[in-house]
C-alpha atoms as a PDB file:
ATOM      1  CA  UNK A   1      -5.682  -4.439  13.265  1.00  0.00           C
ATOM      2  CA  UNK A   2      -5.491  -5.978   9.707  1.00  0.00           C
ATOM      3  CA  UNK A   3      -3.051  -4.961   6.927  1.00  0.00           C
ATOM      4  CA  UNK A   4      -5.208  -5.324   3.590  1.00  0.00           C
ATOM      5  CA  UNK A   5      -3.246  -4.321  -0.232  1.00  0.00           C
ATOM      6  CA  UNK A   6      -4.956  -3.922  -2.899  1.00  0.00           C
ATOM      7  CA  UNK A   7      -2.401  -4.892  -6.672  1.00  0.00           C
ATOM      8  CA  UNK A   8      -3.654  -4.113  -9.983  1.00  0.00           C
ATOM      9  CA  UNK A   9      -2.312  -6.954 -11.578  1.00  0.00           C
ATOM     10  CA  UNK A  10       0.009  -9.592 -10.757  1.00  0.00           C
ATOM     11  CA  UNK A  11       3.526  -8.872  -9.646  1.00  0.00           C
ATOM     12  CA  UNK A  12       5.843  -9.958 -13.065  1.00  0.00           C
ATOM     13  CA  UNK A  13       9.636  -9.426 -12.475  1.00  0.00           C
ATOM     14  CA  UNK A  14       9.939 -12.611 -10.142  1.00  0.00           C
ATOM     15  CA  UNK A  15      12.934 -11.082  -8.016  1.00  0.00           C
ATOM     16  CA  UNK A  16      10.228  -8.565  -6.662  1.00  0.00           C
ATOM     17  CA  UNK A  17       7.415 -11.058  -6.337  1.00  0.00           C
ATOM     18  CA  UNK A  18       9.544 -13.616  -3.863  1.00  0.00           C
ATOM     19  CA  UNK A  19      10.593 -10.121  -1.753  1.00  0.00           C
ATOM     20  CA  UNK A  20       6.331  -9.406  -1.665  1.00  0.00           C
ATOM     21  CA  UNK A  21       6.143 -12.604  -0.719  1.00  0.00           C
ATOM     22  CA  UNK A  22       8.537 -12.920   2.115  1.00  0.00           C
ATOM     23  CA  UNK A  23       7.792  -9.273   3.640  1.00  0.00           C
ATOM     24  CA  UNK A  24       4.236 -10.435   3.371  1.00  0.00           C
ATOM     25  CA  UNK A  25       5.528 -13.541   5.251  1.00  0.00           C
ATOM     26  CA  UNK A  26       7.232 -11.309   7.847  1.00  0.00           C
ATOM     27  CA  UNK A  27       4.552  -9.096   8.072  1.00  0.00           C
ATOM     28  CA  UNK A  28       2.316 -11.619   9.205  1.00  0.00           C
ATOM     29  CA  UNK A  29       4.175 -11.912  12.567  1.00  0.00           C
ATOM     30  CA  UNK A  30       2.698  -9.059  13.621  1.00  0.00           C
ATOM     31  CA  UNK A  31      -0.502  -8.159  11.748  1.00  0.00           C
ATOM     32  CA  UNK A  32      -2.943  -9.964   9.756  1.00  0.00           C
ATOM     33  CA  UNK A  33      -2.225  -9.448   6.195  1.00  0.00           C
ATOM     34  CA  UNK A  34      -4.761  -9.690   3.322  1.00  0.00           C
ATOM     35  CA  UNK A  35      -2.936  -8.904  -0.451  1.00  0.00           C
ATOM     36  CA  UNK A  36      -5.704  -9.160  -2.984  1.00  0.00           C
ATOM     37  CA  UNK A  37      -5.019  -8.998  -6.572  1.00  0.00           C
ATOM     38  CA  UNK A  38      -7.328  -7.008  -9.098  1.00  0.00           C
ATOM     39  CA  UNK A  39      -7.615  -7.508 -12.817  1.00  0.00           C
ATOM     40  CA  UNK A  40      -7.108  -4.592 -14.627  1.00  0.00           C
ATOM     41  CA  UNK A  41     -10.530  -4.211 -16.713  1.00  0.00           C
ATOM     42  CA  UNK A  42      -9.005  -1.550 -18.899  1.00  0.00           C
ATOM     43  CA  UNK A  43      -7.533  -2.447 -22.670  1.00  0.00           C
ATOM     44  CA  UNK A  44      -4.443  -1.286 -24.207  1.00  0.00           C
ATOM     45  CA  UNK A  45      -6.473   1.371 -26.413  1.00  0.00           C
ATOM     46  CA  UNK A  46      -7.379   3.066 -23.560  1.00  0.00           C
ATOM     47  CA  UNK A  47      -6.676   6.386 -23.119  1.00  0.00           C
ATOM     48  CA  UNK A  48      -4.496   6.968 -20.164  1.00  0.00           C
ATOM     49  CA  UNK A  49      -7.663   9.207 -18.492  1.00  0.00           C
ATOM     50  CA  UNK A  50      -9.592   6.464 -19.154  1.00  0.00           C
ATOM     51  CA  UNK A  51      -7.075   3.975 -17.274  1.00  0.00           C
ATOM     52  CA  UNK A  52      -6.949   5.785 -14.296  1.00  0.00           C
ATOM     53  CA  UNK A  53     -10.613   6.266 -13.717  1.00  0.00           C
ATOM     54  CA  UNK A  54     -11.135   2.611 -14.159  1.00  0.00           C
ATOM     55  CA  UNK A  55      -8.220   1.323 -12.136  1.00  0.00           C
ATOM     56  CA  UNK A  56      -9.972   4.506  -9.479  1.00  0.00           C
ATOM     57  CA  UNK A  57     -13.573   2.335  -9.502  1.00  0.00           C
ATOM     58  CA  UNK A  58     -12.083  -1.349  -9.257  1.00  0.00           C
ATOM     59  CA  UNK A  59      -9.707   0.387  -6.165  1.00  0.00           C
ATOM     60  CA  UNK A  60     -12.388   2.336  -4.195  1.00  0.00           C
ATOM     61  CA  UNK A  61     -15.073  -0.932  -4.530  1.00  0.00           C
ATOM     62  CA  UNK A  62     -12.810  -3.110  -3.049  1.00  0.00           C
ATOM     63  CA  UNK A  63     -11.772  -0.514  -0.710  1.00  0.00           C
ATOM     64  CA  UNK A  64     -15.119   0.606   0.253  1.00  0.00           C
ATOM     65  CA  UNK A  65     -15.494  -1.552   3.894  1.00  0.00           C
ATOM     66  CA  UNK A  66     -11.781  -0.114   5.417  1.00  0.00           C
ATOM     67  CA  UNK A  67     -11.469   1.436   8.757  1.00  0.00           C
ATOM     68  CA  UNK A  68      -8.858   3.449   7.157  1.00  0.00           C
ATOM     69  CA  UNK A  69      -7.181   3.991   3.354  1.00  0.00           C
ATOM     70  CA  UNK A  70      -3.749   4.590   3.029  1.00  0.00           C
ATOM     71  CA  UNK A  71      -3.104   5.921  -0.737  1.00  0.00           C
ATOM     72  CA  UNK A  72       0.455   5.506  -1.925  1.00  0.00           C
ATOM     73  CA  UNK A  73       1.049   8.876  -4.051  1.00  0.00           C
ATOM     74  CA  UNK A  74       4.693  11.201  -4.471  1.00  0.00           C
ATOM     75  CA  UNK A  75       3.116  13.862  -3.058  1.00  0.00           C
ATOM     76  CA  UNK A  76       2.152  12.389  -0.046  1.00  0.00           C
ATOM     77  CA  UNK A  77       3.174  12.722   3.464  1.00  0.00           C
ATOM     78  CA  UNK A  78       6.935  11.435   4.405  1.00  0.00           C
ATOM     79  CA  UNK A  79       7.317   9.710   7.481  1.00  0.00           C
ATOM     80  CA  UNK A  80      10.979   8.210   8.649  1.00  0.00           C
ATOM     81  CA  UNK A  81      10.445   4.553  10.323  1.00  0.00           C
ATOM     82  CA  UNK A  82      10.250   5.893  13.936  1.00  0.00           C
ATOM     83  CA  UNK A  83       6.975   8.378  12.529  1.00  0.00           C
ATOM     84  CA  UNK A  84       5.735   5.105  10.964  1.00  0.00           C
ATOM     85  CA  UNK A  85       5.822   2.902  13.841  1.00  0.00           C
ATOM     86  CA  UNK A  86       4.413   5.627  15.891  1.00  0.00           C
ATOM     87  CA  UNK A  87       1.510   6.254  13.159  1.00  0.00           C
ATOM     88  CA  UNK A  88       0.678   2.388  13.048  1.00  0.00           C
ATOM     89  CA  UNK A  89       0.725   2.514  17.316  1.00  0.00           C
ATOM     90  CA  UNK A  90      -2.353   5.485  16.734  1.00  0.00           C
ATOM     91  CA  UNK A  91      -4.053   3.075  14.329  1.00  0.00           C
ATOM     92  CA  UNK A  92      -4.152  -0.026  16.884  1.00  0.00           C
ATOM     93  CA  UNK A  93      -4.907   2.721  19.911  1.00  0.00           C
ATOM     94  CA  UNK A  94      -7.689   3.960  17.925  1.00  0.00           C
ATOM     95  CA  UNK A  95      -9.075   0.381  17.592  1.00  0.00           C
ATOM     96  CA  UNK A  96      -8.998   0.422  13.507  1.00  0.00           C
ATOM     97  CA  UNK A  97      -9.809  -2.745  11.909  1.00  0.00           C
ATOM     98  CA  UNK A  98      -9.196  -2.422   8.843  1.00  0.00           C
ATOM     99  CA  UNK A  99      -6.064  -0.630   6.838  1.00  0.00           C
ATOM    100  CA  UNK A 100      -5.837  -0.728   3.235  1.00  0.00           C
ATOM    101  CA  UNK A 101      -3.151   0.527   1.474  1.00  0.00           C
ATOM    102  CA  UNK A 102      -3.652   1.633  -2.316  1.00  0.00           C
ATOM    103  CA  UNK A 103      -1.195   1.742  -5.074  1.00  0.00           C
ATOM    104  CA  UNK A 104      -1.965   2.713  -8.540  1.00  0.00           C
ATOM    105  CA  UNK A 105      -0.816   1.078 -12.247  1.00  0.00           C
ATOM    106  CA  UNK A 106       1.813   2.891 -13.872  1.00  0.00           C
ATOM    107  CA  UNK A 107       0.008   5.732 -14.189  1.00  0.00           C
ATOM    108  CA  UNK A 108      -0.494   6.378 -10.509  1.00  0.00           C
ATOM    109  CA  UNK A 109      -3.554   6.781  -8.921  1.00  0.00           C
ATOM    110  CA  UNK A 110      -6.463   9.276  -9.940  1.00  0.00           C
ATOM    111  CA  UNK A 111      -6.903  12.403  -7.931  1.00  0.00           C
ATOM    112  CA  UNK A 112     -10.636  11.130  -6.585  1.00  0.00           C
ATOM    113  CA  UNK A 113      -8.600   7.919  -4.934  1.00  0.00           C
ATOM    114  CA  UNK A 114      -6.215  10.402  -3.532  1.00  0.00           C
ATOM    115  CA  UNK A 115      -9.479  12.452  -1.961  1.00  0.00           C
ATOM    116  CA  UNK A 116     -11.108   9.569  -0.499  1.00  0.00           C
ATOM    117  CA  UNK A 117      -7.959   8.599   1.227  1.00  0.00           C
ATOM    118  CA  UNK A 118      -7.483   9.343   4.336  1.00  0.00           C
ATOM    119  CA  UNK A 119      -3.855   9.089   4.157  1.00  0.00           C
ATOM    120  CA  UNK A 120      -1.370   9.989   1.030  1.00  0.00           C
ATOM    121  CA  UNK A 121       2.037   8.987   1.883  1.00  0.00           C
ATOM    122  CA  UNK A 122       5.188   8.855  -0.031  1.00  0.00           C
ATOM    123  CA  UNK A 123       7.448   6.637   0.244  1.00  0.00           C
ATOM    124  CA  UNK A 124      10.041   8.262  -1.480  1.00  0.00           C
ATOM    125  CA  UNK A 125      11.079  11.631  -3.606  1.00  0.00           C
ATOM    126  CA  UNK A 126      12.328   8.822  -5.912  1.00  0.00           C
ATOM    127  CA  UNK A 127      10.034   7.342  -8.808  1.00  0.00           C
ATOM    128  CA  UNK A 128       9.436   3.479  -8.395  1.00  0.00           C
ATOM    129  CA  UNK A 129       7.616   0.952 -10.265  1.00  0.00           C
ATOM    130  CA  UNK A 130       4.447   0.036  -8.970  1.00  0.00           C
ATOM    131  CA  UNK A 131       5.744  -3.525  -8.395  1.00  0.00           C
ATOM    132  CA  UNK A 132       8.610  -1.761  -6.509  1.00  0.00           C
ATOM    133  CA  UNK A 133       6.302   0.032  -4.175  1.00  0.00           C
ATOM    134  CA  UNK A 134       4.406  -2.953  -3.413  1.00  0.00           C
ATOM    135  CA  UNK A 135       8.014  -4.871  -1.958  1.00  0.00           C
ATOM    136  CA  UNK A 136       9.028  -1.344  -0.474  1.00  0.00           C
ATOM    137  CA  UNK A 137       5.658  -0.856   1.230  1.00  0.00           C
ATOM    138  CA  UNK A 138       6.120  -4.310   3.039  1.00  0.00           C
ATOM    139  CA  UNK A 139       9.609  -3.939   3.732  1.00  0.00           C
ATOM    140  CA  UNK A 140       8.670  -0.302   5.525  1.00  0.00           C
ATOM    141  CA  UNK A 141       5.134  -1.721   7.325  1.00  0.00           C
ATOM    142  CA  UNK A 142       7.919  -4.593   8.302  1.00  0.00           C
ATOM    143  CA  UNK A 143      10.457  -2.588   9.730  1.00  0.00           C
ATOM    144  CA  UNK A 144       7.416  -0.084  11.366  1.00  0.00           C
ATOM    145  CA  UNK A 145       5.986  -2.903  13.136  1.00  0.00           C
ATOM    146  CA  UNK A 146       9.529  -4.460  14.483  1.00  0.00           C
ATOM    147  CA  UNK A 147      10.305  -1.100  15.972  1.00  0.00           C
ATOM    148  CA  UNK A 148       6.556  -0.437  17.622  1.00  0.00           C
ATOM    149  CA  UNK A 149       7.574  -4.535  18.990  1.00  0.00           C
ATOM    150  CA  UNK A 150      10.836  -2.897  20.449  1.00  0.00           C
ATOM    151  CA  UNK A 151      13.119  -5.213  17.893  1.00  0.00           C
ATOM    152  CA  UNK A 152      15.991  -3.635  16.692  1.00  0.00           C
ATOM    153  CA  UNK A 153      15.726  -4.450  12.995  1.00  0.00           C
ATOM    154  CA  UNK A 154      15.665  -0.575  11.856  1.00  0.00           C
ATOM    155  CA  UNK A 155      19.609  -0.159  13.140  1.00  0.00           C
END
């Protein structure tokens, strides 16, 4: 099983980038982890309709060849750490290949990425940054996978 994220954009505030990268760097221990990076092919004139549909195409096409999509959304499905690492054991059992998890721009992510998902899952009541999401997805794939490994890192 293979752990593939899909940005829009680079990660700016530094503080969050260095957490991506060492969750990424954790991560790795137990999964293969892909992060690729999209330009944003949207302009600041853009309406924010507009936006999301194009941020929906660039996500989808580079999401098109997973065993499984995972689309970060609010009104997803909540899942403490034990549901997690139990969720990511079903993945491996089922023989997946390939999970990609999807976060949107600041806008979120348009309601036709949230149908072709096979997952929504929240992370949180709690609004965060995009950026944020992306260190708090690692962090929580991190802990998921030290628990499933019978490491005590979730206590």
């Amino acid at each position: 099983m293979k752990f593939v994220f899909i940005f829009l954009g680079k990660t700016r505030e530094h503080y969050l980038d260095q957490g991506i990268k060492d969750y990424t760097k954790r991560l790795k221990r137990y999964v293969p982890v892909e992060i690729k990076i999209v330009k944003e092919k949207h302009t600041k004139n853009d309406s924010d309709k507009v936006v999301m549909a194009c941020e929906a195409d660039q996500l989808l096409s580079v999401s098109a060849n997973s065993s499984l999509t995972v689309a970060l959304d609010p009104g997803g499905t909540h899942y403490d750490s034990i549901e997690l690492a139990a969720l990511l054991e079903s993945w491996e059992n089922r023989g997946l290949q390939t999970i990609t998890f999807l976060i949107g721009g600041h806008l979120g992510l348009d309601r036709t990425v949230l149908k072709q998902a096979e997952i929504n899952w929240s992370l949180s009541k709690l609004t965060f940054t995009h950026e944020m999401t992306r260190f708090i997805l690692l962090e929580q794939l991190y802990r998921a996978c030290s628990i499933k490994s019978g490491h005590n890192y979730h206590k």
